[in-house]
N, C-alpha and C. Protein backbone atom coordinates (compact mmCIF):
# COMPACT_ATOMS: atom_id res chain seq x y z
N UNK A 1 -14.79 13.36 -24.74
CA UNK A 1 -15.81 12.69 -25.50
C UNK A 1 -17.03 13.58 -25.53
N UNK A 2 -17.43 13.59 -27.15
CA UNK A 2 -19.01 14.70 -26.84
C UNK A 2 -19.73 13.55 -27.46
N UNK A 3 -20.98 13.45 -27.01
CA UNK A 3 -22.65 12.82 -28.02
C UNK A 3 -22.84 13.10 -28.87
N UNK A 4 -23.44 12.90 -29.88
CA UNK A 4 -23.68 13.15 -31.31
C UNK A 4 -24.99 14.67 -30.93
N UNK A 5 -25.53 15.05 -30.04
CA UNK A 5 -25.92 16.09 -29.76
C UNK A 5 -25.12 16.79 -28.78
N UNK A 6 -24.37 16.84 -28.97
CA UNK A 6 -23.70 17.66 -27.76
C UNK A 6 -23.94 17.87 -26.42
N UNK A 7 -24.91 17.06 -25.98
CA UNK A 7 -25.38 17.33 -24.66
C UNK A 7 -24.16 16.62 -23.74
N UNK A 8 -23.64 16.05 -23.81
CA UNK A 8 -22.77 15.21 -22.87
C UNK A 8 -21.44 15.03 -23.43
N UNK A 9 -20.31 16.44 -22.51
CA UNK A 9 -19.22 16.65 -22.96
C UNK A 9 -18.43 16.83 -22.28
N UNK A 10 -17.57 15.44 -21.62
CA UNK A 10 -16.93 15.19 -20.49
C UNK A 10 -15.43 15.14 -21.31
N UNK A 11 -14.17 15.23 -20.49
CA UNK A 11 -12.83 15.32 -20.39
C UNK A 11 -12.78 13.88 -19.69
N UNK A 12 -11.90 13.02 -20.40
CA UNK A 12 -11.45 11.72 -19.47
C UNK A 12 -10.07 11.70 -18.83
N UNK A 13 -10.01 11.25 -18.01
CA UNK A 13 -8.99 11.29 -17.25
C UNK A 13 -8.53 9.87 -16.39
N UNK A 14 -7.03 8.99 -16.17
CA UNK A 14 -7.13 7.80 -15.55
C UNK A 14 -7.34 8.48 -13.66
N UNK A 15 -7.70 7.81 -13.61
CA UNK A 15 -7.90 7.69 -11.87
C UNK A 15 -6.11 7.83 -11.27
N UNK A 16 -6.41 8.90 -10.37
CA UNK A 16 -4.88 8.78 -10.03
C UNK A 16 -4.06 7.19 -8.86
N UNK A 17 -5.26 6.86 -8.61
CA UNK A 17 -4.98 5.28 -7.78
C UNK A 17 -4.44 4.57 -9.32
N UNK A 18 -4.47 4.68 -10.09
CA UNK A 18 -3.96 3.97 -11.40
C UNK A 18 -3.10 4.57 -12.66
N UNK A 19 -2.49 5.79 -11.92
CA UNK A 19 -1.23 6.40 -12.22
C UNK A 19 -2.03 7.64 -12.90
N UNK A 20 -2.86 8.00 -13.19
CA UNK A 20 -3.33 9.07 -13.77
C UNK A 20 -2.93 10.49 -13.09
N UNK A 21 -3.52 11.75 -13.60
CA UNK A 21 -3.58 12.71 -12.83
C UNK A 21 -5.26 13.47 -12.03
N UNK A 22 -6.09 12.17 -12.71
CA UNK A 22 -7.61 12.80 -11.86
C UNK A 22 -8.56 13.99 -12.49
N UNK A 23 -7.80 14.28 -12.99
CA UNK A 23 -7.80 15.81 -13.84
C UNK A 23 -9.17 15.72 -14.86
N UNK A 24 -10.54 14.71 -14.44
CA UNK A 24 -11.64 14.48 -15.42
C UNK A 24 -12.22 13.54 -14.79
N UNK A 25 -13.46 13.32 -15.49
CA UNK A 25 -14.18 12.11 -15.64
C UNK A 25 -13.53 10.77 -16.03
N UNK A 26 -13.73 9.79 -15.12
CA UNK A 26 -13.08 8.46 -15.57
C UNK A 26 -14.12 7.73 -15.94
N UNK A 27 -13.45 7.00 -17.04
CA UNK A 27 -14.73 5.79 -17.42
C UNK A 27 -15.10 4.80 -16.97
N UNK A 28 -14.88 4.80 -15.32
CA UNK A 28 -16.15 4.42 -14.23
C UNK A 28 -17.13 4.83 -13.87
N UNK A 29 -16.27 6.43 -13.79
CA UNK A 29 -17.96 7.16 -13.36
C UNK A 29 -19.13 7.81 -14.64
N UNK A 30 -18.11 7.34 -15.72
CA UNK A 30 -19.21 7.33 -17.03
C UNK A 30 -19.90 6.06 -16.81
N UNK A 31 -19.60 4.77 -16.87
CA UNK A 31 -20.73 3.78 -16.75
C UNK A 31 -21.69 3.70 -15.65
N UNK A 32 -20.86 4.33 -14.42
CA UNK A 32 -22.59 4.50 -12.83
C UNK A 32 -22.77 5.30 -13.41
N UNK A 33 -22.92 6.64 -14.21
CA UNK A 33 -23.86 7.43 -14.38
C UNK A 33 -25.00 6.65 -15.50
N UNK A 34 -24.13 6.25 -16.51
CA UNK A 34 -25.42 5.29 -17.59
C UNK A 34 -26.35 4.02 -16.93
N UNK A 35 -25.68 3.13 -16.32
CA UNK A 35 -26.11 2.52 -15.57
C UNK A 35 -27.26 2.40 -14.53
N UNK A 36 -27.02 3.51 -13.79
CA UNK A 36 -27.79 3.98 -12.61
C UNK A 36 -29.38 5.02 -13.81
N UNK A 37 -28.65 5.46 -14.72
CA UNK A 37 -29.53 6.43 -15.37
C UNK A 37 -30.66 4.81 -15.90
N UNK A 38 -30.13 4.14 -16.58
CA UNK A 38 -30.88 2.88 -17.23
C UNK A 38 -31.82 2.17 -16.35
N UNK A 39 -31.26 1.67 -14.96
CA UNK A 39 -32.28 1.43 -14.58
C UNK A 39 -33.34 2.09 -13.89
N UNK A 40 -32.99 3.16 -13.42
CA UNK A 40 -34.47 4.22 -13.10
C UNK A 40 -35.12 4.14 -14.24
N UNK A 41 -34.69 4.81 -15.16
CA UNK A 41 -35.84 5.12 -16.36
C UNK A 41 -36.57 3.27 -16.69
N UNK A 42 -36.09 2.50 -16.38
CA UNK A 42 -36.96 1.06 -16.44
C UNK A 42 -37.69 0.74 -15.15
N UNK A 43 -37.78 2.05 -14.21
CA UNK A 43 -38.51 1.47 -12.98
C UNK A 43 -39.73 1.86 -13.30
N UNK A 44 -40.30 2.94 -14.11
CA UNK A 44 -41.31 3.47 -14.34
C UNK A 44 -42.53 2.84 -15.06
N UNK A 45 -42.05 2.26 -16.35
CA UNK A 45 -42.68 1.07 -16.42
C UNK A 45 -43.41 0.44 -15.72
N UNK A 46 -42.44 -0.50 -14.98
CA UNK A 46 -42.70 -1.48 -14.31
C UNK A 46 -43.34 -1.09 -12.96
N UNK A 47 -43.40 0.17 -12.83
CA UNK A 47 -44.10 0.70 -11.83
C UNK A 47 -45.36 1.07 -12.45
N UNK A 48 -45.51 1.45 -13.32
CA UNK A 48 -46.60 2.23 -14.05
C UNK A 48 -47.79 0.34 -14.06
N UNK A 49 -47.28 -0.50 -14.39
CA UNK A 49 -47.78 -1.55 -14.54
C UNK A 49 -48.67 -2.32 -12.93
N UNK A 50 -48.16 -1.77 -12.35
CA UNK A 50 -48.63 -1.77 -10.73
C UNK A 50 -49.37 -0.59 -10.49
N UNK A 51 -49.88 0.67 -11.29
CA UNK A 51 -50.27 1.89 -10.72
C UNK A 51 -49.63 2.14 -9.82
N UNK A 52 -48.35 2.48 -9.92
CA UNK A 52 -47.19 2.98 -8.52
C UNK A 52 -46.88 4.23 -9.19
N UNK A 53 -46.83 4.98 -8.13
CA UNK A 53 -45.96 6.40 -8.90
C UNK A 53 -44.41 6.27 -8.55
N UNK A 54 -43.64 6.45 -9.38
CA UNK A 54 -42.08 6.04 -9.58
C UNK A 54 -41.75 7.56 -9.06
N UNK A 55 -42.32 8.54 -9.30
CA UNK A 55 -41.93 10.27 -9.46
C UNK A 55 -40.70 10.31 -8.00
N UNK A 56 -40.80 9.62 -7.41
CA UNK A 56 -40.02 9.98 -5.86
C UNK A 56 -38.66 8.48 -6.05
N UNK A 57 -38.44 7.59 -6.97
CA UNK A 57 -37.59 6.49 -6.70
C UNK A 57 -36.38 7.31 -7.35
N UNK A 58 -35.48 6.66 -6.45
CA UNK A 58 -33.88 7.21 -7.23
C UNK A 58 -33.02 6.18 -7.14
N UNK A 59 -32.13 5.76 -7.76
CA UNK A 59 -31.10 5.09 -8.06
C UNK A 59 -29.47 5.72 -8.09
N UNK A 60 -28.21 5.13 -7.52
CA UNK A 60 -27.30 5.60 -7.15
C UNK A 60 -26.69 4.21 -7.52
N UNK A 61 -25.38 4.35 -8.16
CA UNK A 61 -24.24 3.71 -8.77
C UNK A 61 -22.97 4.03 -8.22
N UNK A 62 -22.30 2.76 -7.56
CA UNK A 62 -21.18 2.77 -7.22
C UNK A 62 -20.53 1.87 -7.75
N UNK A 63 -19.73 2.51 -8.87
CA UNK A 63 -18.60 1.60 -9.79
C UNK A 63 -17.19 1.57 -9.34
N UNK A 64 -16.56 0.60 -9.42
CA UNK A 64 -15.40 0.73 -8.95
C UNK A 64 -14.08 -0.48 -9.67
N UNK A 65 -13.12 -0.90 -9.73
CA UNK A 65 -12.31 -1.41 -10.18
C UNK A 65 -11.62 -2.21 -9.18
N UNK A 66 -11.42 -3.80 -9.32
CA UNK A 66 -10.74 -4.30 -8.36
C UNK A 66 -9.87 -5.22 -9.21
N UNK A 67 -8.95 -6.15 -7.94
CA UNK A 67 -7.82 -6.94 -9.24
C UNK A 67 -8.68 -8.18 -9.59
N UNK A 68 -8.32 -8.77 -10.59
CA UNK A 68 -9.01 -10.18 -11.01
C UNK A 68 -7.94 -11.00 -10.81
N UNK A 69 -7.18 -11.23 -10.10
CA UNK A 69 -6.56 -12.09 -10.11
C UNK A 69 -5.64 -12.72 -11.09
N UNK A 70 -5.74 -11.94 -12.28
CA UNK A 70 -4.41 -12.30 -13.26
C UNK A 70 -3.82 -11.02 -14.23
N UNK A 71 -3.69 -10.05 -13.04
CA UNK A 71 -2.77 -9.33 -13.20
C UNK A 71 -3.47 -8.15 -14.09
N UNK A 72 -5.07 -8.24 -14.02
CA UNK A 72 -6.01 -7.00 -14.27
C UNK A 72 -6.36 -6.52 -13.16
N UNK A 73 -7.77 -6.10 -13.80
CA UNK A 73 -8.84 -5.37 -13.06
C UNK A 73 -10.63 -6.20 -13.69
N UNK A 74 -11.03 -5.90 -12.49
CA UNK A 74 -12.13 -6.31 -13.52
C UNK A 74 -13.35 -4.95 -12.55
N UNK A 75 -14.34 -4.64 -13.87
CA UNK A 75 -15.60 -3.52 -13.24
C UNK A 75 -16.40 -4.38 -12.05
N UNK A 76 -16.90 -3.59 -11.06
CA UNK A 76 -17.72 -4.24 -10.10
C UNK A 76 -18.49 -3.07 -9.88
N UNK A 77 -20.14 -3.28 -9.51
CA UNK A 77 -21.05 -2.38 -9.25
C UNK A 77 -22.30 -2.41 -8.24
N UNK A 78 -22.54 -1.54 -7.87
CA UNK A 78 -23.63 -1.76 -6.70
C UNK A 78 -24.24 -0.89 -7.18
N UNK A 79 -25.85 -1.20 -7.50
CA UNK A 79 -27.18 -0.58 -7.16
C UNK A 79 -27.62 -0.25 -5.86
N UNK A 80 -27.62 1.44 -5.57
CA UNK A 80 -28.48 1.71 -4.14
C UNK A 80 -29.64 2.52 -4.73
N UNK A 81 -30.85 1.58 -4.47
CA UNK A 81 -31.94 2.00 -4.98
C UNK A 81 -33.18 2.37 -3.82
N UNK A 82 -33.74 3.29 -4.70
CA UNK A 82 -34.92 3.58 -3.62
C UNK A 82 -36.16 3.50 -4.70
N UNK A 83 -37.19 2.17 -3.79
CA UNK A 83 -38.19 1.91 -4.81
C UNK A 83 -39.54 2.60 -4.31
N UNK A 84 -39.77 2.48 -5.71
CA UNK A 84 -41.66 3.11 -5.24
C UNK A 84 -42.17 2.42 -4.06
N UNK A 85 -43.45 2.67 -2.96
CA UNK A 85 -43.60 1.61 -2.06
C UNK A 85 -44.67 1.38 -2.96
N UNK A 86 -44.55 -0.24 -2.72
CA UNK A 86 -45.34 -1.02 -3.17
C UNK A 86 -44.87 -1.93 -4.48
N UNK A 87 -43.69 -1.82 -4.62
CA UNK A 87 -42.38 -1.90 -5.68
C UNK A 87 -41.41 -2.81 -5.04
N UNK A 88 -41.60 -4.60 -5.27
CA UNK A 88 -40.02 -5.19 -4.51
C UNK A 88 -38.93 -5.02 -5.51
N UNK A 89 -37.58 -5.52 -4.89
CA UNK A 89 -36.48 -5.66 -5.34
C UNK A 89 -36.76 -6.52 -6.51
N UNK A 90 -36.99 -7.71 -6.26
CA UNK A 90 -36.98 -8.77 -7.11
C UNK A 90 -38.01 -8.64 -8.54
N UNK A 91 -39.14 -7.31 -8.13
CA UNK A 91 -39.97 -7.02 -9.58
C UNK A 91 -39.70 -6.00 -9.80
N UNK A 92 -38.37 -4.97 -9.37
CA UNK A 92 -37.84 -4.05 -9.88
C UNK A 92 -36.56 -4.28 -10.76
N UNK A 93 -36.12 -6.00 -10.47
CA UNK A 93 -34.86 -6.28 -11.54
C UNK A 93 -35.52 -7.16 -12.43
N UNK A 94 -36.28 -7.40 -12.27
CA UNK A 94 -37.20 -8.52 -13.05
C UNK A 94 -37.69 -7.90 -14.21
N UNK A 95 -37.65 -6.79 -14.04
CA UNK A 95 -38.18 -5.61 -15.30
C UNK A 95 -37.16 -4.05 -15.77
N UNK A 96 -36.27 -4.91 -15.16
CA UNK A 96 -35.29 -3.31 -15.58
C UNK A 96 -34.46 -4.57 -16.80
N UNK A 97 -34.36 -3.67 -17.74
CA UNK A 97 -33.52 -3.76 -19.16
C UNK A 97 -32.01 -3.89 -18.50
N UNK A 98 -31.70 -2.34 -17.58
CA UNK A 98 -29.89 -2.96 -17.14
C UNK A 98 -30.03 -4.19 -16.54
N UNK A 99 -30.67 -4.53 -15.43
CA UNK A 99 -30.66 -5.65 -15.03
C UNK A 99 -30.39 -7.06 -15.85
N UNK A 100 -31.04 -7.21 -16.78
CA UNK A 100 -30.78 -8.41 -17.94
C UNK A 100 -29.90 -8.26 -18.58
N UNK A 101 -29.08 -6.81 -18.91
CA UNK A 101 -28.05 -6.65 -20.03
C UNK A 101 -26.63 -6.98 -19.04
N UNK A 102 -26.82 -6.58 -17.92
CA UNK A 102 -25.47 -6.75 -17.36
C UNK A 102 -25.17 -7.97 -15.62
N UNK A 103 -26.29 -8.31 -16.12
CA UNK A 103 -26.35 -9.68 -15.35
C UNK A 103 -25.55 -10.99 -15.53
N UNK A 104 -24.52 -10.86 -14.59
CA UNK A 104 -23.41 -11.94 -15.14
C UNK A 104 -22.24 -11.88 -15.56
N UNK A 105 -22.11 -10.12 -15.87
CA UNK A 105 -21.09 -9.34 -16.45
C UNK A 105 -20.49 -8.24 -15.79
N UNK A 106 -21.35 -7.86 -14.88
CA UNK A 106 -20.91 -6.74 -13.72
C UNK A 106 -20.91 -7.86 -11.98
């Protein structure tokens, strides 16, 4: 898959835990990278709105695949975030865009 600018030009590949050969990027670790990318860039904001400097917060995505119980999979994800100090959890999801888009769905 390439972007309509070419900047982002990954090879996909299935996960070999799911018969694949591994041999690329799987489209898990394409969504923690968008994911994790979405909500940093919405911490700044919401930091900027507090006079916090965001310049030092990072965000880390761990996507992964489990069974759903009828004979799928379903996506599951964890945010490990590091917030500005002076920045809680609860007004760092309160103002991130991923947070509202995939609330309920991840």
């Amino acid at each position: 898959m390439t972007s309509s600018d070419g900047e982002l030009d990954v090879q996909f590949a299935m996960q070999k835990e799911l018969g694949g050969n591994g041999d690329g990027t799987n489209t898990e670790q394409l969504f923690a990278a968008g994911y994790a990318a979405r909500f940093a860039t919405s911490l700044k904001p919401v930091a900027g709105q507090k006079n916090l400097d965001a310049s030092e917060a990072s965000v880390t995505a761990e996507v992964g695949l489990s069974p759903n119980g009828k004979g799928g999979y379903r996506l599951e994800a964890i945010l490990r975030v590091r917030l500005p100090a002076g920045l809680s959890s609860a007004e760092a999801h309160a103002g991130s865009q991923a947070s509202r888009s995939f609330s309920g769905w991840v």
